[in-house]
N, C-alpha and C. Protein backbone atom coordinates (compact mmCIF):
# COMPACT_ATOMS: atom_id res chain seq x y z
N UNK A 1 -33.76 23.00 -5.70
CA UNK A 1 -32.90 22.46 -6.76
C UNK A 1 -31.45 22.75 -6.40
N UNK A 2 -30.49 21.88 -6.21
CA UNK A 2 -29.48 21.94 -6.19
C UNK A 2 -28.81 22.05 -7.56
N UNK A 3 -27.33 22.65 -7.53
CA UNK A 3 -26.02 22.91 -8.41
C UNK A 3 -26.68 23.86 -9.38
N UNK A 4 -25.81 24.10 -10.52
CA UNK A 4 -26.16 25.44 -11.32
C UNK A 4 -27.22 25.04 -12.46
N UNK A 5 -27.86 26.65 -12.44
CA UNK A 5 -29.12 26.18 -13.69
C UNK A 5 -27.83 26.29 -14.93
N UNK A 6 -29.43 26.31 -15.43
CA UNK A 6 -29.28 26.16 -17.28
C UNK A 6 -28.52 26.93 -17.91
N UNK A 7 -28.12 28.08 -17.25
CA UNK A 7 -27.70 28.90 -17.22
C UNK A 7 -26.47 29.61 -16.95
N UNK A 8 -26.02 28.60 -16.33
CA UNK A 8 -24.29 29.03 -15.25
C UNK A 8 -23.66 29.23 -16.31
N UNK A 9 -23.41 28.15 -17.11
CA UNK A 9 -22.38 28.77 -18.51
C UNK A 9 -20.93 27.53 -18.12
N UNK A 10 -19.60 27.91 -18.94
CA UNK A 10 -19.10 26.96 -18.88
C UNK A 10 -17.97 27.13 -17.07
N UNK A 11 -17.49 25.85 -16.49
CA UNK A 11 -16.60 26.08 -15.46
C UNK A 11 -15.11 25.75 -15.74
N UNK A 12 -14.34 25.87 -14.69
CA UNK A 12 -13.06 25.70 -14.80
C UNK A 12 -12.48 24.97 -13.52
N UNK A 13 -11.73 23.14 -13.68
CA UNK A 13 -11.39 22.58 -12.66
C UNK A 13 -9.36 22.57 -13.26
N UNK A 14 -8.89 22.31 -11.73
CA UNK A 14 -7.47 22.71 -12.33
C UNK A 14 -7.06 21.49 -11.01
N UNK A 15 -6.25 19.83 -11.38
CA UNK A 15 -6.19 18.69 -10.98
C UNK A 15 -4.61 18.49 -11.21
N UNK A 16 -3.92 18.13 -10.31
CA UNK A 16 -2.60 17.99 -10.32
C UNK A 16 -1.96 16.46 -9.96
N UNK A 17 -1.52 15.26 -11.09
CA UNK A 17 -2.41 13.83 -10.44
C UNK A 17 -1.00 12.77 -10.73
N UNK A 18 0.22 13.56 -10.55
CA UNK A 18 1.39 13.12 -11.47
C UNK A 18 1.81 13.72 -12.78
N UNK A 19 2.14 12.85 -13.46
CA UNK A 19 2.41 13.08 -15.10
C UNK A 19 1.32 13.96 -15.70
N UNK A 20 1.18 14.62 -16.22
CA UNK A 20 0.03 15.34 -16.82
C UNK A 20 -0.70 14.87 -17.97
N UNK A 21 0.03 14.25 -18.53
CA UNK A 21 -0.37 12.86 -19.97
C UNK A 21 -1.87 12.35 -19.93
N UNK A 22 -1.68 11.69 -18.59
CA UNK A 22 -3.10 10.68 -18.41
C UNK A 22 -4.09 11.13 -17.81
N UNK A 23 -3.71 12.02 -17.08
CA UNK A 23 -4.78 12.95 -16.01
C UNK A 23 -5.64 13.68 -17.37
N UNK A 24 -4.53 14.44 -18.66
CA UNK A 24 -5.07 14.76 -20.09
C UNK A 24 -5.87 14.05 -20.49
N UNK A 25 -5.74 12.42 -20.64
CA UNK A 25 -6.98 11.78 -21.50
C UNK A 25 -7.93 11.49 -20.13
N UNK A 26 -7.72 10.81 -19.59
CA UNK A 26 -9.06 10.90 -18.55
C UNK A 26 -10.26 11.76 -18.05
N UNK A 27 -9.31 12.81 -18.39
CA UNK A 27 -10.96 14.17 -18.54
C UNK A 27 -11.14 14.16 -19.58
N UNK A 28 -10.58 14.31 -20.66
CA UNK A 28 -10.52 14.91 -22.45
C UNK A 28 -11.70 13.93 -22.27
N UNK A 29 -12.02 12.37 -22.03
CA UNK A 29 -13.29 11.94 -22.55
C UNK A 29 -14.38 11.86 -21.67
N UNK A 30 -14.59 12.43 -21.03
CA UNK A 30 -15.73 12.75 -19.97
C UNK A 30 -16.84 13.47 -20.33
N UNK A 31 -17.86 12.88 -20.81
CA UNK A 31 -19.08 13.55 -21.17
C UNK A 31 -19.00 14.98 -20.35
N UNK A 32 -19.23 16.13 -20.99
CA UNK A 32 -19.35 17.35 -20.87
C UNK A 32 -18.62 18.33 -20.28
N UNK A 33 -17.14 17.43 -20.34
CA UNK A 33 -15.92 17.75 -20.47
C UNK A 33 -15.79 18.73 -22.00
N UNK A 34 -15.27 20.30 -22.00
CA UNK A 34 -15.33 20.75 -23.38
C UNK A 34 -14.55 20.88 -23.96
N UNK A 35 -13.11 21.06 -22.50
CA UNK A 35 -12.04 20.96 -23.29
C UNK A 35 -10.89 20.65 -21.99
N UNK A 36 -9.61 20.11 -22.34
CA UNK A 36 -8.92 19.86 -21.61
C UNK A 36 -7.12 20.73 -22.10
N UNK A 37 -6.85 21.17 -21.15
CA UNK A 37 -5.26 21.58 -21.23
C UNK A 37 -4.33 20.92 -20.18
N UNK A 38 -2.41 20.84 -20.45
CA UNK A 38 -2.06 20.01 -19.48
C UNK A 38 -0.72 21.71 -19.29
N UNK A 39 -0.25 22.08 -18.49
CA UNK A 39 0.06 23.15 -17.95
C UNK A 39 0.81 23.26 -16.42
N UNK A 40 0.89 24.28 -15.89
CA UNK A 40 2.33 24.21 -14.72
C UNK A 40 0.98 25.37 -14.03
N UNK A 41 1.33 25.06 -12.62
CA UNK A 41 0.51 26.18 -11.91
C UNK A 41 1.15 25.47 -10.11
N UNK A 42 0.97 26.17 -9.43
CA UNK A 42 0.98 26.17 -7.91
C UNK A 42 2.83 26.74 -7.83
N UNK A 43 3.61 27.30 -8.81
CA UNK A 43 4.80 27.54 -8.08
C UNK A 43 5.02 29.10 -8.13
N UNK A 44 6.52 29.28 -8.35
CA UNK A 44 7.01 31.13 -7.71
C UNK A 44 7.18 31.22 -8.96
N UNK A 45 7.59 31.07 -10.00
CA UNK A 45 8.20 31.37 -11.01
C UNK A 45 6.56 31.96 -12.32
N UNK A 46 7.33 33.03 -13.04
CA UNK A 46 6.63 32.95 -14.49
C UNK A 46 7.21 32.11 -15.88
N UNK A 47 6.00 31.88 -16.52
CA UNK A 47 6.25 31.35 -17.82
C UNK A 47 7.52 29.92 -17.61
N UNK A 48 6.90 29.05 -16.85
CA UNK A 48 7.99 28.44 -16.66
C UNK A 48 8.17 27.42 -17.80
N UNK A 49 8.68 26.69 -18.10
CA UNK A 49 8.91 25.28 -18.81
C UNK A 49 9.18 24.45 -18.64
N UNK A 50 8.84 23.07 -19.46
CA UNK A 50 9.09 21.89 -18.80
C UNK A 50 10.14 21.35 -18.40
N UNK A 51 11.26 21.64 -18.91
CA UNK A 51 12.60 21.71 -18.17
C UNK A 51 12.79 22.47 -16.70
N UNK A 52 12.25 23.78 -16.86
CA UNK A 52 12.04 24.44 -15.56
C UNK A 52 11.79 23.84 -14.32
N UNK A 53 10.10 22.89 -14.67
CA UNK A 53 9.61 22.25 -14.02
C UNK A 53 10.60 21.09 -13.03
N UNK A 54 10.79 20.49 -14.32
CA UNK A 54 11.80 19.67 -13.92
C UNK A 54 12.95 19.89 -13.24
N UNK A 55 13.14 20.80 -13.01
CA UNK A 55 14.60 21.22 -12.29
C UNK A 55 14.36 21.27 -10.97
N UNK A 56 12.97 21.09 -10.31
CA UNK A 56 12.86 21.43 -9.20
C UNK A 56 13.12 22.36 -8.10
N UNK A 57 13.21 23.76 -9.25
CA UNK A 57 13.33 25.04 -8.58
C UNK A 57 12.20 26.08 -8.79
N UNK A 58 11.23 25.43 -9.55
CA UNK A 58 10.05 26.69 -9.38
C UNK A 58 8.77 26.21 -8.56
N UNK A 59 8.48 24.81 -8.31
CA UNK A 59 7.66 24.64 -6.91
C UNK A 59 6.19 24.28 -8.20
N UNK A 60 6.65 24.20 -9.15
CA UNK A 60 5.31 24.06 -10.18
C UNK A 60 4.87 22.53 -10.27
N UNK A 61 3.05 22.62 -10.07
CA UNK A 61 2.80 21.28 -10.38
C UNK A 61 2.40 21.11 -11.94
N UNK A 62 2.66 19.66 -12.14
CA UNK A 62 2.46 19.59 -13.65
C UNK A 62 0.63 18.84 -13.62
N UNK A 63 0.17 19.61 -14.10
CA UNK A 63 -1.23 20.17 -14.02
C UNK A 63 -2.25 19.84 -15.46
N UNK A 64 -3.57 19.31 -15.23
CA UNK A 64 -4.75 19.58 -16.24
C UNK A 64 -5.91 20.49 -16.08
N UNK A 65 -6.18 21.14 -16.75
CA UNK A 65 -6.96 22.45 -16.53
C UNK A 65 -8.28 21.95 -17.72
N UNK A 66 -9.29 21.98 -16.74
CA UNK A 66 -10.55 21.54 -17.90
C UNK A 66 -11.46 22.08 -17.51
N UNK A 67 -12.28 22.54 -18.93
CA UNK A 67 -13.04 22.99 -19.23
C UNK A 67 -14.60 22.43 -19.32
N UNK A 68 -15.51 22.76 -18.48
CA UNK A 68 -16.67 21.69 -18.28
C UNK A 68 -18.26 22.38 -18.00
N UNK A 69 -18.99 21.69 -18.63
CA UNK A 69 -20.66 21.90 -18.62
C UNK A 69 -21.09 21.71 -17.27
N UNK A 70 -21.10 22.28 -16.34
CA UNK A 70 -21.37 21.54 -15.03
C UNK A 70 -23.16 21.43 -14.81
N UNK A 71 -24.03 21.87 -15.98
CA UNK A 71 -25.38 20.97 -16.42
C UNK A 71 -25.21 19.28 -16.40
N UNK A 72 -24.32 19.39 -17.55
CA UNK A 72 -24.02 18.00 -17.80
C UNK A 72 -22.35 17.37 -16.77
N UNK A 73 -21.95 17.74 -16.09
CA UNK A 73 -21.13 17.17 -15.89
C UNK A 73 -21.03 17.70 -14.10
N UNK A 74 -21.29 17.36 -13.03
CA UNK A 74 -21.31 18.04 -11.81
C UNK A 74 -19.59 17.91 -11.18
N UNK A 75 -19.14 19.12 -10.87
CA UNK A 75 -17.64 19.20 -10.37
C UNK A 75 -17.65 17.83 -9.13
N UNK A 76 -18.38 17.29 -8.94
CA UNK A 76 -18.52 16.49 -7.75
C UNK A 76 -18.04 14.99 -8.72
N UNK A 77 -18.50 14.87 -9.61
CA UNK A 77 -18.03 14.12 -10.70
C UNK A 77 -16.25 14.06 -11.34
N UNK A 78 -16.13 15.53 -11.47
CA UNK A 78 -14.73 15.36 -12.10
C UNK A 78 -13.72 14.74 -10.61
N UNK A 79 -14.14 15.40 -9.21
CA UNK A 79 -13.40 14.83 -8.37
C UNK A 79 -13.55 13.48 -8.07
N UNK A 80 -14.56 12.75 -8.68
CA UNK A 80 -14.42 11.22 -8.28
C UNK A 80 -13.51 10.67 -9.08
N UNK A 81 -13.17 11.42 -10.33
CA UNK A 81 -11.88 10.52 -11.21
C UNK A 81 -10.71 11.11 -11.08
N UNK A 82 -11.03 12.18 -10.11
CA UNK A 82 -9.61 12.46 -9.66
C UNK A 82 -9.11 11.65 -8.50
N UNK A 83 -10.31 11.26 -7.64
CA UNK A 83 -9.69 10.37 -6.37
C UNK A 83 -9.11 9.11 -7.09
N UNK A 84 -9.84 8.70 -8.15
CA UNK A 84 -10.17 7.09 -8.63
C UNK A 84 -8.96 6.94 -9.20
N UNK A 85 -8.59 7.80 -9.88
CA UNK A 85 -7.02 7.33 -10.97
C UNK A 85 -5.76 7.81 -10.64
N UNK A 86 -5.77 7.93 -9.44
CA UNK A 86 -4.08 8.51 -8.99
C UNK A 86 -3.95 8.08 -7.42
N UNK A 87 -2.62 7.94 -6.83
CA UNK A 87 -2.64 7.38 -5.60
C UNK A 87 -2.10 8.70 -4.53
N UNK A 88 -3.68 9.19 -4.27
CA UNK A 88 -2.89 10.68 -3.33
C UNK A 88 -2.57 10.65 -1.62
N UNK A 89 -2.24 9.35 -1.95
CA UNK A 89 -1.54 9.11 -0.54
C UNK A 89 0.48 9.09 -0.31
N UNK A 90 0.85 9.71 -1.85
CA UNK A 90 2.07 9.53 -1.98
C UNK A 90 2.98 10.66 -1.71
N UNK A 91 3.67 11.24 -1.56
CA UNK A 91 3.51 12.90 -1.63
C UNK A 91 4.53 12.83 -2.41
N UNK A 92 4.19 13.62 -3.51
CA UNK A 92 5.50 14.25 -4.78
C UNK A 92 5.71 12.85 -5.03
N UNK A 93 5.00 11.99 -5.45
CA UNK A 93 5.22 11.06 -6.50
C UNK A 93 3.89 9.88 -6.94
N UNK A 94 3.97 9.78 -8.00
CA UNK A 94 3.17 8.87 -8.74
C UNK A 94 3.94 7.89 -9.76
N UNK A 95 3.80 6.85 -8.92
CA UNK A 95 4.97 5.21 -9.88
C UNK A 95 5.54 5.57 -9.91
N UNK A 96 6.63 5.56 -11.12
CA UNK A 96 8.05 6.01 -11.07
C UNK A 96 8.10 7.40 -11.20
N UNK A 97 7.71 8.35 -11.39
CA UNK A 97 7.40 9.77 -11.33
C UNK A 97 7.79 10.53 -9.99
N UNK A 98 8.78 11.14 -9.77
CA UNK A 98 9.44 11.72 -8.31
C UNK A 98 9.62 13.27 -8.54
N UNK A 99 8.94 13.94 -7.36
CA UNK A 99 9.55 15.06 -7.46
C UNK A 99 8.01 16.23 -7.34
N UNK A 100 8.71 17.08 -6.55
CA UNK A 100 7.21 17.93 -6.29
C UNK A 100 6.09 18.53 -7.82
N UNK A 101 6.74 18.24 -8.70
CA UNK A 101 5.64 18.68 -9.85
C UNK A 101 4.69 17.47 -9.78
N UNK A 102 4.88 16.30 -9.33
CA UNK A 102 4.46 15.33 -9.57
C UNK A 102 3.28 15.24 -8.41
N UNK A 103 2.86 16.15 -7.56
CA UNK A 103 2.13 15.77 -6.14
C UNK A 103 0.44 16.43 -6.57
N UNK A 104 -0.38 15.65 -5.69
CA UNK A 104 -1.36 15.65 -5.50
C UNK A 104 -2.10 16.77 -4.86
N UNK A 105 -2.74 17.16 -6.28
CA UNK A 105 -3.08 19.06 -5.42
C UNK A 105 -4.41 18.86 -5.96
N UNK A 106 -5.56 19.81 -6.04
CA UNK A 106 -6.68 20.56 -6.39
C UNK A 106 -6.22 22.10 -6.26
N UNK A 107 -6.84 22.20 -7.57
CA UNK A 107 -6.47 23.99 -7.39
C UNK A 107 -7.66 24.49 -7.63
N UNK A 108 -8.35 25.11 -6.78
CA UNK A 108 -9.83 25.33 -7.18
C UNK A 108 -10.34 27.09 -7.32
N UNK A 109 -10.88 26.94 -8.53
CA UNK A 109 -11.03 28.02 -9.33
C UNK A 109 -12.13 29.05 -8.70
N UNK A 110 -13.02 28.42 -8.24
CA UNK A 110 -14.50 28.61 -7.59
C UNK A 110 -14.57 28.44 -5.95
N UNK A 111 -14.76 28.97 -5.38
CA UNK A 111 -15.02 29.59 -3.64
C UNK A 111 -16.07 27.73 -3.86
N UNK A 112 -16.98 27.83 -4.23
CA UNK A 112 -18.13 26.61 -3.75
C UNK A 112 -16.54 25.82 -4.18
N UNK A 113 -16.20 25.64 -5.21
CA UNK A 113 -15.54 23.80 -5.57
C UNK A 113 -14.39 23.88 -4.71
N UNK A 114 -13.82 24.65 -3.54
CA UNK A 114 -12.92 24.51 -2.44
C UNK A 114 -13.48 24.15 -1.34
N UNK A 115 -14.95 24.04 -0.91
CA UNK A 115 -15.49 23.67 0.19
C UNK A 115 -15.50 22.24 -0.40
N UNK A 116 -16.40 21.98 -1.78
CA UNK A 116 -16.96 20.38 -2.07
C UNK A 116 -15.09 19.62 -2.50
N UNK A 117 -14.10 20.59 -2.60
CA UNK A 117 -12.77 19.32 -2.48
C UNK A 117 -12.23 19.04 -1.62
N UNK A 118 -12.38 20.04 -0.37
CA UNK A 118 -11.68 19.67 0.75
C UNK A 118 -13.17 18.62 1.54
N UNK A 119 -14.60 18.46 1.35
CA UNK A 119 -15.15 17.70 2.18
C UNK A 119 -15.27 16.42 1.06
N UNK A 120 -14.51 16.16 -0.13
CA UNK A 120 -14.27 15.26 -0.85
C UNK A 120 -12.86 14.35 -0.53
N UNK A 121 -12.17 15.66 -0.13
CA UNK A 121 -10.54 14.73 0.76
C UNK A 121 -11.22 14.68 2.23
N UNK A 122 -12.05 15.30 3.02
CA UNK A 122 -12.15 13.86 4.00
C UNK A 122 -12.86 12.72 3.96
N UNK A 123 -14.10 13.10 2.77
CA UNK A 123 -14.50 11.33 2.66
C UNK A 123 -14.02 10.40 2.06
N UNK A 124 -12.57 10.48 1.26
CA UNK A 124 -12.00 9.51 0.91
C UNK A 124 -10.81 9.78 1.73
N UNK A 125 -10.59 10.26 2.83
CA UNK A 125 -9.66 9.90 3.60
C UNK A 125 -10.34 8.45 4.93
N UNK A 126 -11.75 9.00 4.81
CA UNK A 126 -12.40 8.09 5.93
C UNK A 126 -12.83 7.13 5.56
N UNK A 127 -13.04 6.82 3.76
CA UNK A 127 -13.06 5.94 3.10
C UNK A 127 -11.53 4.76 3.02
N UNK A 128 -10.82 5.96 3.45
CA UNK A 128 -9.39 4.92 3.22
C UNK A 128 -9.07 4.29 1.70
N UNK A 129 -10.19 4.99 0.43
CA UNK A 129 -9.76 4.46 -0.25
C UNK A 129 -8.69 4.22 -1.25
N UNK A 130 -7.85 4.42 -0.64
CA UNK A 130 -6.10 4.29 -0.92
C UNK A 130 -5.07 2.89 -0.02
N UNK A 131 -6.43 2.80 0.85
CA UNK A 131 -5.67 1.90 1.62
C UNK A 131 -5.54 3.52 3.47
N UNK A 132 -4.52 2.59 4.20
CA UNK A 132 -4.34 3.02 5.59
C UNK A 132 -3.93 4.33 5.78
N UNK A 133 -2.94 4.58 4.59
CA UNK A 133 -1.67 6.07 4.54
C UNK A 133 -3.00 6.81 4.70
N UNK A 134 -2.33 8.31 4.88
CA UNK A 134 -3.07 9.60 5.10
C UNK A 134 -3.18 10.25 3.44
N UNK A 135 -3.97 10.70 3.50
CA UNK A 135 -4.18 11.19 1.75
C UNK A 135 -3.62 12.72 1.88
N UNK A 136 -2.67 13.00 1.30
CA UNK A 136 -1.84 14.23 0.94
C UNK A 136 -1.72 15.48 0.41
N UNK A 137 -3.22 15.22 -0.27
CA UNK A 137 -3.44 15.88 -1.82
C UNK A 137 -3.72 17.23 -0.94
N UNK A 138 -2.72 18.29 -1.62
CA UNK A 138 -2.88 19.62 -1.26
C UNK A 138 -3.99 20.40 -1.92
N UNK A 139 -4.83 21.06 -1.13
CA UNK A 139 -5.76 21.62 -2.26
C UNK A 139 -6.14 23.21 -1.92
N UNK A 140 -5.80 24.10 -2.71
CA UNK A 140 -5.85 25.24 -2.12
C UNK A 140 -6.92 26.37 -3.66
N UNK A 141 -6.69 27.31 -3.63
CA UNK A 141 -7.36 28.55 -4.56
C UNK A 141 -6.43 28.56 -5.74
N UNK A 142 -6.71 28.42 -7.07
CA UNK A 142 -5.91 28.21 -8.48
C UNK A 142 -5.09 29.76 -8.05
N UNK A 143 -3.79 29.57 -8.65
CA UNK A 143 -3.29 30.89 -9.23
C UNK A 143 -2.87 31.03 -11.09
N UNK A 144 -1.85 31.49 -10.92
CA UNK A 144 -1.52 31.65 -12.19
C UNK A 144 -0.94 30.45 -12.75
N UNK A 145 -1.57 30.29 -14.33
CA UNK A 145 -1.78 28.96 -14.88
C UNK A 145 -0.76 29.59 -16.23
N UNK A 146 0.15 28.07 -16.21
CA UNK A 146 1.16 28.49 -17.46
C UNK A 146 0.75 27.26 -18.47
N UNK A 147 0.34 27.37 -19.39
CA UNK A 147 0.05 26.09 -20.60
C UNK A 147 1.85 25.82 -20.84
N UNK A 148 1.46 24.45 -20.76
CA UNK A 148 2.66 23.38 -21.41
C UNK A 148 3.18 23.59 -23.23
N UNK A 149 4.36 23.23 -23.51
CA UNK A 149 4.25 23.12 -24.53
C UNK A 149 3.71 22.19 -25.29
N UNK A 150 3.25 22.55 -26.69
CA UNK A 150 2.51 22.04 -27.80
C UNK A 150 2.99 20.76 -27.84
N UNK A 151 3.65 19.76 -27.73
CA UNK A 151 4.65 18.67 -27.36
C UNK A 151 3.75 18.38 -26.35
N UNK A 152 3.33 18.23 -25.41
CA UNK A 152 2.69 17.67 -24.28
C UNK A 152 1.37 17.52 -24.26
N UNK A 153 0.68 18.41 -25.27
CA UNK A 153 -0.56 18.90 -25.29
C UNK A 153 -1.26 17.62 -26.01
N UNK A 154 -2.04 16.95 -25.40
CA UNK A 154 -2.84 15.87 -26.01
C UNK A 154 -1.64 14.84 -26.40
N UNK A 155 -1.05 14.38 -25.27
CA UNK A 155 0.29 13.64 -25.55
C UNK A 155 0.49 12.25 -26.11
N UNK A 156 -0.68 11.63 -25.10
CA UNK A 156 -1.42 10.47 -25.72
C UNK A 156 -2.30 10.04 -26.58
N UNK A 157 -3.33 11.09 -26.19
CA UNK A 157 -3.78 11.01 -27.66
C UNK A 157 -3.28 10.71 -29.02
N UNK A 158 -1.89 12.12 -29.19
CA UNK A 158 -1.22 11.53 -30.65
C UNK A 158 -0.72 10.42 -31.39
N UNK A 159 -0.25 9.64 -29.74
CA UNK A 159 0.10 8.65 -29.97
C UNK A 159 -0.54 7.12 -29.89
N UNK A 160 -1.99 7.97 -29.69
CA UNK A 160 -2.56 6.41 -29.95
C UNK A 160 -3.32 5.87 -28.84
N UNK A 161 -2.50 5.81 -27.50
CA UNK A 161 -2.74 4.98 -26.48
C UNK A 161 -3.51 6.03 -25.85
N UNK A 162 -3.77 5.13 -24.25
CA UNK A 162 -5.09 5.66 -23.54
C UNK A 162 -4.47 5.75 -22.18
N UNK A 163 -3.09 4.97 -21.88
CA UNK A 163 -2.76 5.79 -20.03
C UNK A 163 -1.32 5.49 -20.34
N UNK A 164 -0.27 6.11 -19.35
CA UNK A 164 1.00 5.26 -19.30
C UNK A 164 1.05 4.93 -17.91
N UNK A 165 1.40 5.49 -17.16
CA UNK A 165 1.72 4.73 -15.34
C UNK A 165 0.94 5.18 -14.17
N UNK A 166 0.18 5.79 -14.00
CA UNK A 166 -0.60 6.08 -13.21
C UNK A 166 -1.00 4.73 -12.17
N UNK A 167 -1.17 4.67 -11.16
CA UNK A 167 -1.52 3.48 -10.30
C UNK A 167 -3.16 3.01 -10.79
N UNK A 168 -3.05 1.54 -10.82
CA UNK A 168 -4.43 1.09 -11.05
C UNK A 168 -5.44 1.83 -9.64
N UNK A 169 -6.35 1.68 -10.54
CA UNK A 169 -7.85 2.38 -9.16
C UNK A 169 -7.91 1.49 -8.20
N UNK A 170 -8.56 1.70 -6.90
CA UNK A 170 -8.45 0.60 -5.74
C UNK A 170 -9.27 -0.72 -6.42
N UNK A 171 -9.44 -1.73 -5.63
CA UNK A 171 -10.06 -2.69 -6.34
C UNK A 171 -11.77 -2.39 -5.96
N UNK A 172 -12.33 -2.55 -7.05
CA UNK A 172 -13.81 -2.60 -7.13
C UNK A 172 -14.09 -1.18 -7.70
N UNK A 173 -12.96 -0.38 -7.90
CA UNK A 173 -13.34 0.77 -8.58
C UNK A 173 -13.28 0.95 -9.68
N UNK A 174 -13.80 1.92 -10.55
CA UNK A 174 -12.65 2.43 -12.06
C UNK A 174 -13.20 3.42 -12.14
């Protein structure tokens, strides 16, 4: 029997995919998805903020941190909608979105989910499915995770809608 019993309990994936907004609703509804946060992690600085971020002096990506049944939901899963809804062939940017908070990382919480993301970035590098470019997406061991402010938190949601700019999925995907 492969992946965890009945038993493992809940996991933790930490996806860095641009804007943090949409990367937020795209897990938030994922069957056995339990919970989703949008947050700053991979830079030097503590307690940073979104201005911080933005200043492009603490090296922080702007980040979703979710919470997941991996019974019902296999981490092999959350990385297919991480390849599927962002273009990680860009480096430090997504659409109009510029700037290293904005780049394509995996931060992986778990020793196993750093082997299955880095042999997940070479089969969609050999997949090409981005097209020709080289896929970018940095993916290394989570560190310290700063939650966003309450303002960001379920951003879209509040307001109704379901994505803002994220690149459409390749064609034949979603």
């Amino acid at each position: 029997m492969s992946g965890p019993g009945p038993s493992a309990g809940p996991a933790t994936a930490i996806f860095a995919m641009g804007c943090f907004w949409q990367p937020d609703e795209l897990f938030r509804v994922v069957a056995g998805v339990l919970s989703t946060e949008v947050g700053y992690t991979g830079g030097r600085t503590e307690r940073p903020t979104y201005e911080d971020v933005c200043s492009h002096t603490t090296g922080h990506a702007e980040a979703v941190r979710i919470l997941f049944d991996p019974v019902r939901v296999p981490y092999r899963a959350l990385l297919d909608v991480f390849w599927n809804n962002h273009d990680p062939t860009t480096p430090n940017r997504q659409g109009p979105d510029v700037g290293e908070q904005y780049r394509s990382a995996i931060f992986c919480v778990e020793e196993a989910h750093l082997a299955e993301a880095l042999a997940s970035r070479e089969a969609v590098s050999r997949a090409r499915l981005w097209g020709p470019a080289p896929v970018v997406t940095v993916i290394e061991r989570a560190g310290p995770w700063w939650p966003a402010e309450e303002v960001h938190q379920k951003y879209l949601m509040k307001r109704g809608v379901t994505h803002c700019h994220l690149p459409t999925p390749p064609r034949g995907r979603a």
